[in-house]
PDBML (XML) file of the C-alpha atoms, coordinates in Angstrom:
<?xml version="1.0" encoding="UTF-8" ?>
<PDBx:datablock datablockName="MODEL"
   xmlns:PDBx="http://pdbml.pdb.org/schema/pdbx-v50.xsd"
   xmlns:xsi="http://www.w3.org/2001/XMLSchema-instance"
   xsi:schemaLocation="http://pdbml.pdb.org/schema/pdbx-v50.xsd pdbx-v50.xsd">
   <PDBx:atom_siteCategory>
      <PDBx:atom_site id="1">
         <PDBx:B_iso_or_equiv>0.00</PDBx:B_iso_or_equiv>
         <PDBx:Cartn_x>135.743</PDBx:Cartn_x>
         <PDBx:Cartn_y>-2.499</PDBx:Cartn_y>
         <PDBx:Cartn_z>-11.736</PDBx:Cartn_z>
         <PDBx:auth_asym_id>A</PDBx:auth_asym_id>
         <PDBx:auth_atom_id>CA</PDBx:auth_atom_id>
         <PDBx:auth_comp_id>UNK</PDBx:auth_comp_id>
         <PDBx:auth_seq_id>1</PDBx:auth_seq_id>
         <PDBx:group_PDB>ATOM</PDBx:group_PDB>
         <PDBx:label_alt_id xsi:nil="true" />
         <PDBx:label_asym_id>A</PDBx:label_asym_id>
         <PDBx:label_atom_id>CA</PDBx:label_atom_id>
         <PDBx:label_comp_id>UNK</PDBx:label_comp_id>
         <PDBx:label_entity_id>1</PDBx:label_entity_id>
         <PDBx:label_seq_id>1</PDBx:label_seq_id>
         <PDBx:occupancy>1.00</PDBx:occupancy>
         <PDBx:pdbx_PDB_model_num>1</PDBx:pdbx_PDB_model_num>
         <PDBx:type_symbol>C</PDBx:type_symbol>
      </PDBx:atom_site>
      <PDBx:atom_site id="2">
         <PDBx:B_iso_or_equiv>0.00</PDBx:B_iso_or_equiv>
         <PDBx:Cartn_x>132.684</PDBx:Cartn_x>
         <PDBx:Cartn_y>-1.060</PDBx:Cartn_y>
         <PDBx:Cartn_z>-13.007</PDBx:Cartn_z>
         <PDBx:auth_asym_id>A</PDBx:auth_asym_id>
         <PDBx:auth_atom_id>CA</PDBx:auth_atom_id>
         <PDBx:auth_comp_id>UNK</PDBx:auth_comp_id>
         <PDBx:auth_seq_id>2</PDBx:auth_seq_id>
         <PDBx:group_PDB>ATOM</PDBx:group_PDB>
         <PDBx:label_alt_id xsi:nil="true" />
         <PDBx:label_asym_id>A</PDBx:label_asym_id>
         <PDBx:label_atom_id>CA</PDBx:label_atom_id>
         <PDBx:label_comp_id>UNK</PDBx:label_comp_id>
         <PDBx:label_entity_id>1</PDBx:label_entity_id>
         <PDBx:label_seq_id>2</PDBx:label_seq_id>
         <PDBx:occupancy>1.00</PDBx:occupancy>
         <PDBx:pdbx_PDB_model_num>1</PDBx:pdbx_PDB_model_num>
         <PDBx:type_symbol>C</PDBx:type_symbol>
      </PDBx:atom_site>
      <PDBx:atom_site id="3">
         <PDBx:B_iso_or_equiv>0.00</PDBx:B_iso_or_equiv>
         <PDBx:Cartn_x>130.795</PDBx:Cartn_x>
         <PDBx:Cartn_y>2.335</PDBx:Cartn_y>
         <PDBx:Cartn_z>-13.090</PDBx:Cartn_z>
         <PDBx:auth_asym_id>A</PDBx:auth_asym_id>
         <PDBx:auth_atom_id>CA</PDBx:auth_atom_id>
         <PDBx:auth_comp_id>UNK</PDBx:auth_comp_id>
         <PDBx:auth_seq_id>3</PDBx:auth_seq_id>
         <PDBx:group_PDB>ATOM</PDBx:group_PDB>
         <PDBx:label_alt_id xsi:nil="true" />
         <PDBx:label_asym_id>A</PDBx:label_asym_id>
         <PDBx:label_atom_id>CA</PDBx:label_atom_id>
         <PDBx:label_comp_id>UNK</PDBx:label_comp_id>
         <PDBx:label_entity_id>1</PDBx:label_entity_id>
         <PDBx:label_seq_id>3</PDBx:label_seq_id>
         <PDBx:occupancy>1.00</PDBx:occupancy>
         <PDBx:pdbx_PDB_model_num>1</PDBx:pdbx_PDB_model_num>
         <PDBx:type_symbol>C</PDBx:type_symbol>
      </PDBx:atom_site>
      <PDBx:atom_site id="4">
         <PDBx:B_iso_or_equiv>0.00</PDBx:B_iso_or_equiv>
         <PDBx:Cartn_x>133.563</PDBx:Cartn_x>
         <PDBx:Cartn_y>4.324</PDBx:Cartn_y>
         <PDBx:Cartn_z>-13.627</PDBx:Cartn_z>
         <PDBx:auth_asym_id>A</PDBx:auth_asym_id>
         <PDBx:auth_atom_id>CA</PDBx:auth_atom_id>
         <PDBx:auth_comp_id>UNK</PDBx:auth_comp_id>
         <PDBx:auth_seq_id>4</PDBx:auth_seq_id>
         <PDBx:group_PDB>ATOM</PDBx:group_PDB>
         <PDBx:label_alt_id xsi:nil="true" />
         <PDBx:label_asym_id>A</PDBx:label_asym_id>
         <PDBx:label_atom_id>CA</PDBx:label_atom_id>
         <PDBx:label_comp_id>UNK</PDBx:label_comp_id>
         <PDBx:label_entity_id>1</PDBx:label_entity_id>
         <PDBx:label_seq_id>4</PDBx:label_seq_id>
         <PDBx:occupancy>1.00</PDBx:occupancy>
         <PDBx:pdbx_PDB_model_num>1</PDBx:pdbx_PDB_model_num>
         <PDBx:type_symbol>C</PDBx:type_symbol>
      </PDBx:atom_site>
      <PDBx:atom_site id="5">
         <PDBx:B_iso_or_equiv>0.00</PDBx:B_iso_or_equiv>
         <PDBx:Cartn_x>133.558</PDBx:Cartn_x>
         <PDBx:Cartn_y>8.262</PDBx:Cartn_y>
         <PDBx:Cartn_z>-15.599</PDBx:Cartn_z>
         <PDBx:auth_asym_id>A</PDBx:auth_asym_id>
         <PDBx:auth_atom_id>CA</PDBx:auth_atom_id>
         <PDBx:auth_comp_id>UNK</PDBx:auth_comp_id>
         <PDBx:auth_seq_id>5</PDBx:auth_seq_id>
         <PDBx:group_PDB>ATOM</PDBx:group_PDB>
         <PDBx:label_alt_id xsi:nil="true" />
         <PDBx:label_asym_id>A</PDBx:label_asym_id>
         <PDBx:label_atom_id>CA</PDBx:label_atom_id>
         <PDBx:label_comp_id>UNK</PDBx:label_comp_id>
         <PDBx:label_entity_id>1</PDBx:label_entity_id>
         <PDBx:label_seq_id>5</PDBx:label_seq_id>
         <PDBx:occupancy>1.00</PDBx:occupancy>
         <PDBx:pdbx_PDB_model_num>1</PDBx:pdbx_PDB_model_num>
         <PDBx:type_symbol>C</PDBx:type_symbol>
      </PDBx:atom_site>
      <PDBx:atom_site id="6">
         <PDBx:B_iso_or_equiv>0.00</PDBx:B_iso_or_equiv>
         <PDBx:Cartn_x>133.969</PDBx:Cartn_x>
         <PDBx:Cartn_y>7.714</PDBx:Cartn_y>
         <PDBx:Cartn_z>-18.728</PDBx:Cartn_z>
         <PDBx:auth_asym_id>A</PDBx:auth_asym_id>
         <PDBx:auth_atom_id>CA</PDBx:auth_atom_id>
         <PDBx:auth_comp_id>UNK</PDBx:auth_comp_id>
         <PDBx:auth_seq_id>6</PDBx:auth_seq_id>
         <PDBx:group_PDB>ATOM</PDBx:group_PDB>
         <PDBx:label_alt_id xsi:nil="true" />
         <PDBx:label_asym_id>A</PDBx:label_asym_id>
         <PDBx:label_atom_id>CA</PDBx:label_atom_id>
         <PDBx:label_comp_id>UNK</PDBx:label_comp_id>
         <PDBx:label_entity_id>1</PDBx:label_entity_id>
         <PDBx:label_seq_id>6</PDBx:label_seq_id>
         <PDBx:occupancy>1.00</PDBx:occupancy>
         <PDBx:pdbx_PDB_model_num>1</PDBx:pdbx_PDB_model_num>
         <PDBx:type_symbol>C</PDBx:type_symbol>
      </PDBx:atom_site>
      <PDBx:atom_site id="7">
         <PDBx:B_iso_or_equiv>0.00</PDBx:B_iso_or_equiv>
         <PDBx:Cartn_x>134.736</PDBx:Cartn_x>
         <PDBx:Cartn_y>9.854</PDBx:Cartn_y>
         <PDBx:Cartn_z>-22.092</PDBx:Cartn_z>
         <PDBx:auth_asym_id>A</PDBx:auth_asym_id>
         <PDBx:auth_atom_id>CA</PDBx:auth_atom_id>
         <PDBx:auth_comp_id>UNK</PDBx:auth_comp_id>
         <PDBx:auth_seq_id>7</PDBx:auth_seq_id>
         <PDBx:group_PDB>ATOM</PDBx:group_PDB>
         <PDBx:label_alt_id xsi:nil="true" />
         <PDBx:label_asym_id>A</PDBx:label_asym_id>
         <PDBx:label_atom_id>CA</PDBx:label_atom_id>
         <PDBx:label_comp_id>UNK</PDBx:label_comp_id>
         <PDBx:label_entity_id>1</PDBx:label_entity_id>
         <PDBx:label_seq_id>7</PDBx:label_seq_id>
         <PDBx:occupancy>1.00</PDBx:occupancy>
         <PDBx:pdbx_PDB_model_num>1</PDBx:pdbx_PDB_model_num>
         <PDBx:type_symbol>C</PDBx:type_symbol>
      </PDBx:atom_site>
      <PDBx:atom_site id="8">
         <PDBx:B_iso_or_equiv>0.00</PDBx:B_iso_or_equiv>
         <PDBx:Cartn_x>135.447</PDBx:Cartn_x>
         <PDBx:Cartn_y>9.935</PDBx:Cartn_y>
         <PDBx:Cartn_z>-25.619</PDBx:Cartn_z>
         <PDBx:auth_asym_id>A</PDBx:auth_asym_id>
         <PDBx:auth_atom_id>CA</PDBx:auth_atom_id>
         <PDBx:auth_comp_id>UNK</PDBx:auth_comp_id>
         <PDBx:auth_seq_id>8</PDBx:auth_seq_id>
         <PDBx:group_PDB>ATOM</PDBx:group_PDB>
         <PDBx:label_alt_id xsi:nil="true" />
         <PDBx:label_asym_id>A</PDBx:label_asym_id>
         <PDBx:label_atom_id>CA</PDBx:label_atom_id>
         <PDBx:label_comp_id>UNK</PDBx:label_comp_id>
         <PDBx:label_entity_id>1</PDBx:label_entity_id>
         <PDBx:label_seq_id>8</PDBx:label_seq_id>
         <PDBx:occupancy>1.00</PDBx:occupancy>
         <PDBx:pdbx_PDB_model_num>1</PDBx:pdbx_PDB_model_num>
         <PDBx:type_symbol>C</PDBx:type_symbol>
      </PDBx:atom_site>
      <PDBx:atom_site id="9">
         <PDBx:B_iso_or_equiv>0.00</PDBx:B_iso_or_equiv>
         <PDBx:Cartn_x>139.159</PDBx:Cartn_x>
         <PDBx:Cartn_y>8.922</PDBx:Cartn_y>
         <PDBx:Cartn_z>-24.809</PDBx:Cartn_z>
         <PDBx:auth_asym_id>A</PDBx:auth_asym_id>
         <PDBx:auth_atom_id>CA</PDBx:auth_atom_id>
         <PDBx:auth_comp_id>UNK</PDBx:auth_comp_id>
         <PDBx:auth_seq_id>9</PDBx:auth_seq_id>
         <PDBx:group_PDB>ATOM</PDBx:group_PDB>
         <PDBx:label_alt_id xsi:nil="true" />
         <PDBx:label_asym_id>A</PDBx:label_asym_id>
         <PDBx:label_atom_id>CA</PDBx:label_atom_id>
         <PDBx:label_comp_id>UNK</PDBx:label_comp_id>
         <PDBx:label_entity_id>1</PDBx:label_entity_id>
         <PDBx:label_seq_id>9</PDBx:label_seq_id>
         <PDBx:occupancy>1.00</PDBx:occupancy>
         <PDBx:pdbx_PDB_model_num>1</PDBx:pdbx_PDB_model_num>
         <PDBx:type_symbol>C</PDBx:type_symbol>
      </PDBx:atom_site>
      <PDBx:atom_site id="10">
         <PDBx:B_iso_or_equiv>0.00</PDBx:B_iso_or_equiv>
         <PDBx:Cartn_x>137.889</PDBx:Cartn_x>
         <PDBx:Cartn_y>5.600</PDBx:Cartn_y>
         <PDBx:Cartn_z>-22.395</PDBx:Cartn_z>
         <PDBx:auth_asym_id>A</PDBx:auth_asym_id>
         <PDBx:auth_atom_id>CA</PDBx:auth_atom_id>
         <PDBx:auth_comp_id>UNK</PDBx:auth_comp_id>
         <PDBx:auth_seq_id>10</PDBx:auth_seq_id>
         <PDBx:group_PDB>ATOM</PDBx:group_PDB>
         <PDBx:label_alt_id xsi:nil="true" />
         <PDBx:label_asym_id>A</PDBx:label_asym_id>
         <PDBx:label_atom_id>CA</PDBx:label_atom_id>
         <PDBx:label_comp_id>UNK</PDBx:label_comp_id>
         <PDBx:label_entity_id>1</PDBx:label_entity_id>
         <PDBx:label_seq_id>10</PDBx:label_seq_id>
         <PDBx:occupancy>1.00</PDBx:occupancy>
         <PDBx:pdbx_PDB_model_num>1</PDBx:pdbx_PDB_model_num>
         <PDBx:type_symbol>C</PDBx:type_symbol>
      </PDBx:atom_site>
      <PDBx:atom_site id="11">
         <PDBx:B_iso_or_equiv>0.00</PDBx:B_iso_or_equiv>
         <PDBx:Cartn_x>138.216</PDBx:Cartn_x>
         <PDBx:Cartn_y>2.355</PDBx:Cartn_y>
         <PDBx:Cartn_z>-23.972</PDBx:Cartn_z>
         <PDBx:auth_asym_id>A</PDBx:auth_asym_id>
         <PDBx:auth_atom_id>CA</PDBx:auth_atom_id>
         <PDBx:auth_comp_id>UNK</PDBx:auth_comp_id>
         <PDBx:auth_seq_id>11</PDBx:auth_seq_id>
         <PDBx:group_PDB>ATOM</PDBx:group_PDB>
         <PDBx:label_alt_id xsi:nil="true" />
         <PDBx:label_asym_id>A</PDBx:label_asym_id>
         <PDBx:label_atom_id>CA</PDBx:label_atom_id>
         <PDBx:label_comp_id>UNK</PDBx:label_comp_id>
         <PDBx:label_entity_id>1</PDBx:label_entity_id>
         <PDBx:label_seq_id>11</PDBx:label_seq_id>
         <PDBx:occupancy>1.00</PDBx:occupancy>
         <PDBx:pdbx_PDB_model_num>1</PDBx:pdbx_PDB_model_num>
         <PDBx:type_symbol>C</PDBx:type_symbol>
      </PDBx:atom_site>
      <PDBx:atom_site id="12">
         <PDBx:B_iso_or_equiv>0.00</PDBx:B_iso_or_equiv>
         <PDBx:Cartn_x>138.658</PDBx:Cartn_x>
         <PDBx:Cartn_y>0.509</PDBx:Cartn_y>
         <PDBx:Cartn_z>-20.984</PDBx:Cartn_z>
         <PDBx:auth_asym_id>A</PDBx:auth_asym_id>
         <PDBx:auth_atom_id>CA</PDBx:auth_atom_id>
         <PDBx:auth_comp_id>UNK</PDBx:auth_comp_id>
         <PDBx:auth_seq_id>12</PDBx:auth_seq_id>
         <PDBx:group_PDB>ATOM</PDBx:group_PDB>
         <PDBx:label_alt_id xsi:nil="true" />
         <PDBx:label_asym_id>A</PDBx:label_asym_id>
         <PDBx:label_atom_id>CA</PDBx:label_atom_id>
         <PDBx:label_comp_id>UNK</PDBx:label_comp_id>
         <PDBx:label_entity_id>1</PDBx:label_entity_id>
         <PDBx:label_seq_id>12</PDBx:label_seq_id>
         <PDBx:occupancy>1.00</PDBx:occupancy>
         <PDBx:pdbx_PDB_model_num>1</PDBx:pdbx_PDB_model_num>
         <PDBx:type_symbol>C</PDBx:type_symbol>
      </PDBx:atom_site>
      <PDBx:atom_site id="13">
         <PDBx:B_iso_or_equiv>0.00</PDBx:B_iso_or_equiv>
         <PDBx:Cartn_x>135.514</PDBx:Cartn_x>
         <PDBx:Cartn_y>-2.412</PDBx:Cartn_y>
         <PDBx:Cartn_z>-20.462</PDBx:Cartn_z>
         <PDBx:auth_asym_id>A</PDBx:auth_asym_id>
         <PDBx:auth_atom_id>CA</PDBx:auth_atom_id>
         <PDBx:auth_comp_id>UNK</PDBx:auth_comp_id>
         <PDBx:auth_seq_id>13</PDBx:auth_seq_id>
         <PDBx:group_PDB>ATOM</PDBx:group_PDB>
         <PDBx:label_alt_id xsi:nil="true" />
         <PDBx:label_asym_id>A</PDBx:label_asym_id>
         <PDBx:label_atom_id>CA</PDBx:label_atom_id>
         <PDBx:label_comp_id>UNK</PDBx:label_comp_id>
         <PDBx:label_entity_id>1</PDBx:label_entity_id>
         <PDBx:label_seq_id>13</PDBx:label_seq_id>
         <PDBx:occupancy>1.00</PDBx:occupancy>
         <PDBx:pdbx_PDB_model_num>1</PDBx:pdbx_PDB_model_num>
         <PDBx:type_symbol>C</PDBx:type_symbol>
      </PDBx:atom_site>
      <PDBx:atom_site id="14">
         <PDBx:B_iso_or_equiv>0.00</PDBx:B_iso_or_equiv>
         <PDBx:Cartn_x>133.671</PDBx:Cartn_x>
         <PDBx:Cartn_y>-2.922</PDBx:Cartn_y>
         <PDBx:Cartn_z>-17.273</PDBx:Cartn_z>
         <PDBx:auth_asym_id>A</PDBx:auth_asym_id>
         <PDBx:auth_atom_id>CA</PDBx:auth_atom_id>
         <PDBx:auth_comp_id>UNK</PDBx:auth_comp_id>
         <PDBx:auth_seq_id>14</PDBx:auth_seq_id>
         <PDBx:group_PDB>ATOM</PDBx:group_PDB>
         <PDBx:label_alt_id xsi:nil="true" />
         <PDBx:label_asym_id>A</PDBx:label_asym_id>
         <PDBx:label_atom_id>CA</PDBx:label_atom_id>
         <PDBx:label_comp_id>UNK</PDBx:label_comp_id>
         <PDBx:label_entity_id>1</PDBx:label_entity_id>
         <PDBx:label_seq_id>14</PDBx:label_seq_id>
         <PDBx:occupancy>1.00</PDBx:occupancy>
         <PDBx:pdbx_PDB_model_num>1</PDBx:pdbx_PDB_model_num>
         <PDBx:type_symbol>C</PDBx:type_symbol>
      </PDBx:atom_site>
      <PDBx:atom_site id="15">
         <PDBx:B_iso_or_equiv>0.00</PDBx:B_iso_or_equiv>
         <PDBx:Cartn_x>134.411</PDBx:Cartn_x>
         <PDBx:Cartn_y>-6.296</PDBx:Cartn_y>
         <PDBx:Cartn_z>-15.861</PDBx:Cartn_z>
         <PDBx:auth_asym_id>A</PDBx:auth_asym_id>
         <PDBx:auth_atom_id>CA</PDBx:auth_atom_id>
         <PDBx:auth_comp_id>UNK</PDBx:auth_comp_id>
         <PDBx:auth_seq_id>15</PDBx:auth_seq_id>
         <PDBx:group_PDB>ATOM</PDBx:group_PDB>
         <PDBx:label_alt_id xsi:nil="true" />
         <PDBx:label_asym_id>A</PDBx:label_asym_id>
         <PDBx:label_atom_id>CA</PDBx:label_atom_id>
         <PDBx:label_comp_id>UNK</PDBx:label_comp_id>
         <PDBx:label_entity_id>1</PDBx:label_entity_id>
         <PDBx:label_seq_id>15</PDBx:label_seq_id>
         <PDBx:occupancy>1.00</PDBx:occupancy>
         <PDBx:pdbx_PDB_model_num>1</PDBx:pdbx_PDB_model_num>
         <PDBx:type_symbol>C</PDBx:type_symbol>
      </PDBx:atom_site>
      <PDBx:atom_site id="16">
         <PDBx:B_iso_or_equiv>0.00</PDBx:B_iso_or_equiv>
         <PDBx:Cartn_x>132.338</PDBx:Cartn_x>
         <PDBx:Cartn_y>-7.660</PDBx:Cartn_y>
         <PDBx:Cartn_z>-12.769</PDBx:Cartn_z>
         <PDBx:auth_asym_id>A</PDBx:auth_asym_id>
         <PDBx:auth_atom_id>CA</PDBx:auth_atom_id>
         <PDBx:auth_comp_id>UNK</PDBx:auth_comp_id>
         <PDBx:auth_seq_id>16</PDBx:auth_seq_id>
         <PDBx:group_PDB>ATOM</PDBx:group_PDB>
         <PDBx:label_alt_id xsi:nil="true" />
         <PDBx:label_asym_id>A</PDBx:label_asym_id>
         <PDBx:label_atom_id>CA</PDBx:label_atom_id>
         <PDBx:label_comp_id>UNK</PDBx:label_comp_id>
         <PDBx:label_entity_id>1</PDBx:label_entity_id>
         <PDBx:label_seq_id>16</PDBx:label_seq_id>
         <PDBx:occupancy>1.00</PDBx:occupancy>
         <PDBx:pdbx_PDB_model_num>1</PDBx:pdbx_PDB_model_num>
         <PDBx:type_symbol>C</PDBx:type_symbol>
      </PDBx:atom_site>
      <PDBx:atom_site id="17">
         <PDBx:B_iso_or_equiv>0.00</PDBx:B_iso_or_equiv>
         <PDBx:Cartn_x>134.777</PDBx:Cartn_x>
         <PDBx:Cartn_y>-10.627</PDBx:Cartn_y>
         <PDBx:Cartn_z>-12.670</PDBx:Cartn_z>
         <PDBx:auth_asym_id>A</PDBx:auth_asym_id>
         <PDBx:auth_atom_id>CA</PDBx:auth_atom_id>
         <PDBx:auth_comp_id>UNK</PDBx:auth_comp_id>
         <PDBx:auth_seq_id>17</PDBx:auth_seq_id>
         <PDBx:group_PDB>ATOM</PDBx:group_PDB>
         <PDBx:label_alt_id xsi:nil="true" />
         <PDBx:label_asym_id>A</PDBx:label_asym_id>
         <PDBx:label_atom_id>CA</PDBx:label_atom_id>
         <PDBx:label_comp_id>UNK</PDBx:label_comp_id>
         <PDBx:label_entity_id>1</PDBx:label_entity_id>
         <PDBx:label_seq_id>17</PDBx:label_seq_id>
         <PDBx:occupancy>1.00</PDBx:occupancy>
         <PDBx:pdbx_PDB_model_num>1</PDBx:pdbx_PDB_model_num>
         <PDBx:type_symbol>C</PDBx:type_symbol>
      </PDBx:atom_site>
      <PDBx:atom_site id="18">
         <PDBx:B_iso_or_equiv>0.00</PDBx:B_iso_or_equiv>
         <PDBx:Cartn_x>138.638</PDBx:Cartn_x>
         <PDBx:Cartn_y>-10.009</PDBx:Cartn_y>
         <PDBx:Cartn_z>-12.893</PDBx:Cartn_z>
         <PDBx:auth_asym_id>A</PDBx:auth_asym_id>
         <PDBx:auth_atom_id>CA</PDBx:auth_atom_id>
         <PDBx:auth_comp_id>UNK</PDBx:auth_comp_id>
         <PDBx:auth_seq_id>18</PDBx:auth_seq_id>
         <PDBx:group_PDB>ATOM</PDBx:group_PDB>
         <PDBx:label_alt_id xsi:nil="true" />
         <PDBx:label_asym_id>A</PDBx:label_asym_id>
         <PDBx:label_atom_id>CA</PDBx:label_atom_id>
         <PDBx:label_comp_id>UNK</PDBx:label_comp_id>
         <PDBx:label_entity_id>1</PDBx:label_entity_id>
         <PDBx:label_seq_id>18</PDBx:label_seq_id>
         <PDBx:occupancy>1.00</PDBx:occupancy>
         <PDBx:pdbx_PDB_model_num>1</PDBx:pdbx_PDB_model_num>
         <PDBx:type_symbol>C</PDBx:type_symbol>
      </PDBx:atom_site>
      <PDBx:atom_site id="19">
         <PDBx:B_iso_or_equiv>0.00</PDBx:B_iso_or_equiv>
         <PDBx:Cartn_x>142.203</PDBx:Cartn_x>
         <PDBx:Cartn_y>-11.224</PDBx:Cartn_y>
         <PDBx:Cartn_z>-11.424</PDBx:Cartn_z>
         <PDBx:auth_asym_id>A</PDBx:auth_asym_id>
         <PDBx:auth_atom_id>CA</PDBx:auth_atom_id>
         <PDBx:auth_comp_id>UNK</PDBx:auth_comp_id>
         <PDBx:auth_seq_id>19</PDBx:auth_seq_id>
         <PDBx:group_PDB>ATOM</PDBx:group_PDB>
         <PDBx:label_alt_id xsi:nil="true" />
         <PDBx:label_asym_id>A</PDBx:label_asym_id>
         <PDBx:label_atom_id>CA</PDBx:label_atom_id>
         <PDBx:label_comp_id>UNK</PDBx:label_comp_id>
         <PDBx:label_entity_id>1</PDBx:label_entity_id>
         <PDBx:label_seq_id>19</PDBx:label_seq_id>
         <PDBx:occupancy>1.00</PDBx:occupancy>
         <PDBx:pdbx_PDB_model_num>1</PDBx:pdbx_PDB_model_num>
         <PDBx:type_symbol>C</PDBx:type_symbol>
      </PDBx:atom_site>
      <PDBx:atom_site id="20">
         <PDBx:B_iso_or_equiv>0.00</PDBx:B_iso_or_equiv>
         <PDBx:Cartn_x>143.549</PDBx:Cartn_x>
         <PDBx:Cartn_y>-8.785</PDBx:Cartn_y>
         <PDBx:Cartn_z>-8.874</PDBx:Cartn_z>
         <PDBx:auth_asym_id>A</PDBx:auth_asym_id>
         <PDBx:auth_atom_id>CA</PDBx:auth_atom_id>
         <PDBx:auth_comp_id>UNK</PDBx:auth_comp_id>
         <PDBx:auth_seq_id>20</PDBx:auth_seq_id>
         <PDBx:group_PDB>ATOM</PDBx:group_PDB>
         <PDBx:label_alt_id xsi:nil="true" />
         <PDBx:label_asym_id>A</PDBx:label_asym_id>
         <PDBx:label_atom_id>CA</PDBx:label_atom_id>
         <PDBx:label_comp_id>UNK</PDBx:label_comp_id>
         <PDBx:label_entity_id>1</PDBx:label_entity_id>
         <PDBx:label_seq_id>20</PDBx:label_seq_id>
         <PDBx:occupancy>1.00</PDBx:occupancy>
         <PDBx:pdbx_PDB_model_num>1</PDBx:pdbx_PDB_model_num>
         <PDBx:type_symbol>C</PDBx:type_symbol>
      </PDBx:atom_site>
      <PDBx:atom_site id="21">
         <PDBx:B_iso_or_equiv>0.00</PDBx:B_iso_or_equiv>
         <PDBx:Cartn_x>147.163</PDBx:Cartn_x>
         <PDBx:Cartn_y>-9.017</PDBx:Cartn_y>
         <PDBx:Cartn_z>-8.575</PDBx:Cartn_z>
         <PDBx:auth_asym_id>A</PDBx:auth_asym_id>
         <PDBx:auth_atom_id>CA</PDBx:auth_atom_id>
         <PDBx:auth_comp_id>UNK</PDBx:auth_comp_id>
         <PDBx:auth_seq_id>21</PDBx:auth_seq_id>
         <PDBx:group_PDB>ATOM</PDBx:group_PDB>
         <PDBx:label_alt_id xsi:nil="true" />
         <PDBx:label_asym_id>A</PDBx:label_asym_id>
         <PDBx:label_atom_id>CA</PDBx:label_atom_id>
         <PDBx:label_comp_id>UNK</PDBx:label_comp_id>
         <PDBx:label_entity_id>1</PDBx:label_entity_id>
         <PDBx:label_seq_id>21</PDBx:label_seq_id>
         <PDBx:occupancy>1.00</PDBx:occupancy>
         <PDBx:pdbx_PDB_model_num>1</PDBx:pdbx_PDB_model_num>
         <PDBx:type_symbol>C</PDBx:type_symbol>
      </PDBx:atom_site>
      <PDBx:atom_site id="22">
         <PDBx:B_iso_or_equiv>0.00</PDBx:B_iso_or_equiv>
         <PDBx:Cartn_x>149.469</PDBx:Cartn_x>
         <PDBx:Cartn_y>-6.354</PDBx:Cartn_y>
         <PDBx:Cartn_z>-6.823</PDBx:Cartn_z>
         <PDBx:auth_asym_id>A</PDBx:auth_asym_id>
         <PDBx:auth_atom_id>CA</PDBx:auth_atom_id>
         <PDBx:auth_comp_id>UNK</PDBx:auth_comp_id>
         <PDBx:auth_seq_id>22</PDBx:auth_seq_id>
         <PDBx:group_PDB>ATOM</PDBx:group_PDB>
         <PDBx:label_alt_id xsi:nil="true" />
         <PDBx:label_asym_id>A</PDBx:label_asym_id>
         <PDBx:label_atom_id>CA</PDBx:label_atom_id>
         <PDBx:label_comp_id>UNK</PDBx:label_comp_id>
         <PDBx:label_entity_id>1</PDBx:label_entity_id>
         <PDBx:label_seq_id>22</PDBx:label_seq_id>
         <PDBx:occupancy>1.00</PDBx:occupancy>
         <PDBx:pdbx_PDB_model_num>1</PDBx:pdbx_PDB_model_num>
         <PDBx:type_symbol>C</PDBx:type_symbol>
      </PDBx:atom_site>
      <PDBx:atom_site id="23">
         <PDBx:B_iso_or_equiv>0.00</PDBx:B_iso_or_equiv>
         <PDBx:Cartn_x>152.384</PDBx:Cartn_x>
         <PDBx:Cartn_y>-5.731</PDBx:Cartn_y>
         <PDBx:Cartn_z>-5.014</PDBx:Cartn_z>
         <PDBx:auth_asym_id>A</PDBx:auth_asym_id>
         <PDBx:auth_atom_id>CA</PDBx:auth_atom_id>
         <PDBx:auth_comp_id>UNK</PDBx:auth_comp_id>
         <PDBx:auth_seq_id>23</PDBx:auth_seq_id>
         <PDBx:group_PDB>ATOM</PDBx:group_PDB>
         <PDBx:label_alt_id xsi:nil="true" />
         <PDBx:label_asym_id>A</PDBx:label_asym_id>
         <PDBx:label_atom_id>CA</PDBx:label_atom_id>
         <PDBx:label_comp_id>UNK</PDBx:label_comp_id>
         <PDBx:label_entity_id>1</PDBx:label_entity_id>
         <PDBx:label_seq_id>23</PDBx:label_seq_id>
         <PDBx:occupancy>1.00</PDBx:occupancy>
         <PDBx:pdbx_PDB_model_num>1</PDBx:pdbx_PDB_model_num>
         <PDBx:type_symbol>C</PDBx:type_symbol>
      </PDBx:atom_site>
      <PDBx:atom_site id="24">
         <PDBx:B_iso_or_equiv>0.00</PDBx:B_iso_or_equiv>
         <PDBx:Cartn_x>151.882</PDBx:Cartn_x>
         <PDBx:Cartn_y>-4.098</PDBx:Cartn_y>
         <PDBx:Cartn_z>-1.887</PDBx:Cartn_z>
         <PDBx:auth_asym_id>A</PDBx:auth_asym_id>
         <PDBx:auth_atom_id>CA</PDBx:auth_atom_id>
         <PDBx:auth_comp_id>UNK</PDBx:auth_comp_id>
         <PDBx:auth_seq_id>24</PDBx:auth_seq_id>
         <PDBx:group_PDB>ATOM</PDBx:group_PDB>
         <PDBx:label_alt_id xsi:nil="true" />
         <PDBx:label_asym_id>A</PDBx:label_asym_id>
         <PDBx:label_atom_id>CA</PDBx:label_atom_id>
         <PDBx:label_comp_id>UNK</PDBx:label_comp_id>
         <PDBx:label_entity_id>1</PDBx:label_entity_id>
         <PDBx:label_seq_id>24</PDBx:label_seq_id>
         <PDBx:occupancy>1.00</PDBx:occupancy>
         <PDBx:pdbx_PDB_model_num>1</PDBx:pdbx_PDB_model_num>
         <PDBx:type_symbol>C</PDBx:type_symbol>
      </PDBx:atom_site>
   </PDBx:atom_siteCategory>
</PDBx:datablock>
């Protein structure tokens, strides 16, 4: 998740290499 909008109130890293878990 990278290259998102970002602001004063984002704290939130960009990571090219994650786990993506979810139920669907």
């Amino acid at each position: 998740f990278e290259g998102f909008y970002k602001n004063e109130h984002t704290t939130l890293p960009e990571r090219h290499d994650r786990i993506l878990c979810g139920e669907l």
